[in-house]
C-alpha atoms as a PDB file:
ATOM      1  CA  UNK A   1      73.827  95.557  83.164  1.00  0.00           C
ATOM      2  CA  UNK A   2      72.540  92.616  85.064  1.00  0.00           C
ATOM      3  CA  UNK A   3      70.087  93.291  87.375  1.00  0.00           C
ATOM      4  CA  UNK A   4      70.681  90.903  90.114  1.00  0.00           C
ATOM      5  CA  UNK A   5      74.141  92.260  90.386  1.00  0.00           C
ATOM      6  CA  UNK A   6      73.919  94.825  92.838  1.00  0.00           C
ATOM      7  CA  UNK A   7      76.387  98.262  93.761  1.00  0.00           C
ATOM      8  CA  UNK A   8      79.234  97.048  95.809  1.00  0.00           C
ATOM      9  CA  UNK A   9      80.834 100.240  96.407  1.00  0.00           C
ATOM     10  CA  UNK A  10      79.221 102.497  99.305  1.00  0.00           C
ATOM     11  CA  UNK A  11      77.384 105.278  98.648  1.00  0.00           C
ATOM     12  CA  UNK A  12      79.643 108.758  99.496  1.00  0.00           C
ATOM     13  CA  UNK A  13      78.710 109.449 103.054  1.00  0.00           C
ATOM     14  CA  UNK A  14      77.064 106.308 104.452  1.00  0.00           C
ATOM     15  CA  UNK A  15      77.649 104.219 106.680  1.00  0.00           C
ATOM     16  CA  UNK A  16      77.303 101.297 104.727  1.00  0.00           C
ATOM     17  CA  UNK A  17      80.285  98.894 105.551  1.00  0.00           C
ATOM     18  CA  UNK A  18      82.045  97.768 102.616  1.00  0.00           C
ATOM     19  CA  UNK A  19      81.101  94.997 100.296  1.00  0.00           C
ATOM     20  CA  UNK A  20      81.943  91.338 101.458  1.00  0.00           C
ATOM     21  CA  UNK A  21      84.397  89.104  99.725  1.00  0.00           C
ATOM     22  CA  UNK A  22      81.319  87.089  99.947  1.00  0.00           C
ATOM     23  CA  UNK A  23      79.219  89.576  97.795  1.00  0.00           C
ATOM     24  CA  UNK A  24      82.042  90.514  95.567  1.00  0.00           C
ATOM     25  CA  UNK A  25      82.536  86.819  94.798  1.00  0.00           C
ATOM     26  CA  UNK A  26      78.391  87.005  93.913  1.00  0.00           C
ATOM     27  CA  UNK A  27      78.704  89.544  91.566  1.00  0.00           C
ATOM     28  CA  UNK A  28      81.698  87.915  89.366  1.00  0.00           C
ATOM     29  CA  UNK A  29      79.288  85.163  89.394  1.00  0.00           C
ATOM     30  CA  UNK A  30      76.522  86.849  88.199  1.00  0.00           C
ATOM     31  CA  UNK A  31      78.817  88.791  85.635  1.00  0.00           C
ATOM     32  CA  UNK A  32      80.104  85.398  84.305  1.00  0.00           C
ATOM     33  CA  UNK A  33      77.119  83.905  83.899  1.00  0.00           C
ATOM     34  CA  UNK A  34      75.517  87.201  82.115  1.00  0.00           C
ATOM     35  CA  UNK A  35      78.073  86.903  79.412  1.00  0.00           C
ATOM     36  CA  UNK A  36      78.191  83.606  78.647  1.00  0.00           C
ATOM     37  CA  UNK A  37      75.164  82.418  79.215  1.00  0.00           C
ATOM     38  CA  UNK A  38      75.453  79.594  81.317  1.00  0.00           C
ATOM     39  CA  UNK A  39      73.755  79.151  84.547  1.00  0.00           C
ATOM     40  CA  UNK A  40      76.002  76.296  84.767  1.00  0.00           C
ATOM     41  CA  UNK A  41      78.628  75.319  82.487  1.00  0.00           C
ATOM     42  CA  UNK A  42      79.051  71.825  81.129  1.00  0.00           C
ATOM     43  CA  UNK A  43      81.899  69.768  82.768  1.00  0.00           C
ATOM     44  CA  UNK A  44      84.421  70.369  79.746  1.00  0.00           C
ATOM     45  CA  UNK A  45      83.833  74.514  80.794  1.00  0.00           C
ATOM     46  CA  UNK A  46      83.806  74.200  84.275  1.00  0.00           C
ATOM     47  CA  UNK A  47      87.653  75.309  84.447  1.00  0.00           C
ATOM     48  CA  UNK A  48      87.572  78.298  82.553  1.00  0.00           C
ATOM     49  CA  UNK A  49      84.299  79.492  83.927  1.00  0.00           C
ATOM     50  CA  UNK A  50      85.687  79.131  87.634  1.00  0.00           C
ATOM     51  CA  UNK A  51      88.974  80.822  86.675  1.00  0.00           C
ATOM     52  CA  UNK A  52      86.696  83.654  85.332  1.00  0.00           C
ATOM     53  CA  UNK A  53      84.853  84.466  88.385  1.00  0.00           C
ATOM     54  CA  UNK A  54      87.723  84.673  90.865  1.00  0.00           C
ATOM     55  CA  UNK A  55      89.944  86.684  88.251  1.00  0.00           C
ATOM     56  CA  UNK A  56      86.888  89.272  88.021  1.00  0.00           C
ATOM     57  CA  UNK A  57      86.369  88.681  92.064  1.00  0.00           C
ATOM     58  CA  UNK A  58      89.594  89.424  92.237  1.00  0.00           C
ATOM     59  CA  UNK A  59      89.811  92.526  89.890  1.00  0.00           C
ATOM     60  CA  UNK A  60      86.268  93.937  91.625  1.00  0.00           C
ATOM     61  CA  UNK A  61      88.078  93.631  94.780  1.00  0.00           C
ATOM     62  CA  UNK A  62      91.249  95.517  93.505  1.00  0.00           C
ATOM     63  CA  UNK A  63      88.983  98.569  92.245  1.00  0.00           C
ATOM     64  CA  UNK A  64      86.830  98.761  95.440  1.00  0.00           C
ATOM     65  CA  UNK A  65      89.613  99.010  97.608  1.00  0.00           C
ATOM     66  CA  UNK A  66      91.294 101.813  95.102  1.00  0.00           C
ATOM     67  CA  UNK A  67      88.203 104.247  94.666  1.00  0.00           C
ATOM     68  CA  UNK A  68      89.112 107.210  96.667  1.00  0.00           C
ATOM     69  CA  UNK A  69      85.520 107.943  98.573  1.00  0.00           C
ATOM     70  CA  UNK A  70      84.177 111.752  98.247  1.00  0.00           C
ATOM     71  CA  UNK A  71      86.980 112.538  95.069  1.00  0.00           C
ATOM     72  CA  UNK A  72      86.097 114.683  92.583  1.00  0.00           C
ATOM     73  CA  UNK A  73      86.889 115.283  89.226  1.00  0.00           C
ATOM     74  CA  UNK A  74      87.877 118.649  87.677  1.00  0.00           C
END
């Protein structure tokens, strides 16, 4: 797991609002870069790289807003 990619989702009985499209954007970032090892991709990989992060943005945000809070599991 990379580090500098921090919990998004609450912890179960705070008050913590819920994570930013801002931070969830952040964390696809980080995620991206983490596997492919770019920090920034060349011009010919720019594309695919930005298509990455928002369709893991996008699929963060999906499961955050899914996760029932307080569920348990039998």
């Amino acid at each position: 797991m990379c580090r500098s990619i921090k919990r998004l989702r609450p912890a179960a009985g705070s008050n913590d609002p819920p994570a930013s499209r801002e931070e969830v954007e952040a964390a696809a970032l980080q995620f991206v870069r983490k596997v492919s090892g770019f920090q920034r991709p060349s011009p010919a990989n720019s594309a695919v790289f930005e298509a990455s992060v928002a369709e893991i943005a996008t699929t963060s945000a999906r499961l955050l807003a899914a996760l029932q809070m307080g569920a348990r599991t039998r």
